[in-house]
Protein backbone atom coordinates (compact mmCIF):
# COMPACT_ATOMS: atom_id res chain seq x y z
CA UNK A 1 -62.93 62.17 217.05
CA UNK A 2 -60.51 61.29 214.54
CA UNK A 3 -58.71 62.08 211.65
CA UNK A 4 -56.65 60.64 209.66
CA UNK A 5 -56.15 61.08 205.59
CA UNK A 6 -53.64 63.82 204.58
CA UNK A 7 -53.31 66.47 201.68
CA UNK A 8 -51.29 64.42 198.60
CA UNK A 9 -49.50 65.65 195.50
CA UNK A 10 -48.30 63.52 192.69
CA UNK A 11 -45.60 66.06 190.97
CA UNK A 12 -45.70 64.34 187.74
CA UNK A 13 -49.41 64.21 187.16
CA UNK A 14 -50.84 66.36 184.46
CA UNK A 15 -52.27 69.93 185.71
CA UNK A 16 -55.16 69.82 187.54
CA UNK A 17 -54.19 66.37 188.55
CA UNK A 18 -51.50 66.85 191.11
CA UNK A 19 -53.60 67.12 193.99
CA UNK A 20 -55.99 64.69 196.47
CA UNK A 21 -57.17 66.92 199.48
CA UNK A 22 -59.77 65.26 201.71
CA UNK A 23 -62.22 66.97 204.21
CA UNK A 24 -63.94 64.84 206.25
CA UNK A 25 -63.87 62.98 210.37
CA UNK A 26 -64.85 60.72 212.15
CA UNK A 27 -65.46 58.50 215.72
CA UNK A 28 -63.81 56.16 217.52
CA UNK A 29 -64.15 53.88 221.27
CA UNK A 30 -62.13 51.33 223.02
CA UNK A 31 -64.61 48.30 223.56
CA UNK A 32 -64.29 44.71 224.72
CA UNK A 33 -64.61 41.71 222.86
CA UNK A 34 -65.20 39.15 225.48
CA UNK A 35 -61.52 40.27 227.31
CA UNK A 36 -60.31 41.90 224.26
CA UNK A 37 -59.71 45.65 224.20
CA UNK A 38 -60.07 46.44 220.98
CA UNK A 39 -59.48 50.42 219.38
CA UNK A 40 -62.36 50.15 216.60
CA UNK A 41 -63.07 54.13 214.12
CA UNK A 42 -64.91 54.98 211.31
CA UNK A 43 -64.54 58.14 209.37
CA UNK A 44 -65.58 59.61 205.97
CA UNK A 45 -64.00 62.08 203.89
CA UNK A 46 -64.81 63.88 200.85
CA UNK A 47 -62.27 64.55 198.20
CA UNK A 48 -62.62 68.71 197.74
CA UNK A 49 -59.90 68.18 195.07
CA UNK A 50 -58.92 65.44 193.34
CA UNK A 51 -57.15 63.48 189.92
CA UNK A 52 -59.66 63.21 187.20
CA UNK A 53 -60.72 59.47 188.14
CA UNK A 54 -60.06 59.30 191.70
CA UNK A 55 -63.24 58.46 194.04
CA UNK A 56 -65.44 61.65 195.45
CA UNK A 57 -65.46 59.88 198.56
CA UNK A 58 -63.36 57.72 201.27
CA UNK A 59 -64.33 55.59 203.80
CA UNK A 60 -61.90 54.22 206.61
CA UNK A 61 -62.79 51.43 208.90
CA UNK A 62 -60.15 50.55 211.47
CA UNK A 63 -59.98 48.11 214.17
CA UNK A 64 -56.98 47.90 216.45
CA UNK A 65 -56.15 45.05 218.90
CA UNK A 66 -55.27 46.17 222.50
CA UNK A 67 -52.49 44.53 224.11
CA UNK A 68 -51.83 46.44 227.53
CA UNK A 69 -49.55 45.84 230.15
């Protein structure tokens, strides 16, 4: 499970514009490629609240390279 994207505020913004607040989750494994750990997510979020032409929706793909020890 993951989650990631946080409440923002732009103070200067015009009312009803100050705020992006995101609800939303997602999933996440370690896998191999070949002998590559690798840390790859996905997660969605929709924007309850948000500027006037900001996107109803976010989607975050992430893939991490694994260097251990």
């Amino acid at each position: 499970m993951t989650s990631a994207p946080t409440i923002t505020a732009n103070w200067e913004a015009d009312s009803g514009n100050t705020w992006t607040v995101p609800f939303g989750g997602g999933i996440g494994k370690i896998v191999k490629i070949g002998k590559q750990p690798v840390n790859a997510q996905v997660s969605a979020y929709y924007n309850v609240e948000k500027p006037e032409f900001a996107p109803d929706w976010q989607l975050r793909l992430q893939f991490q390279l694994l260097f251990p020890k």
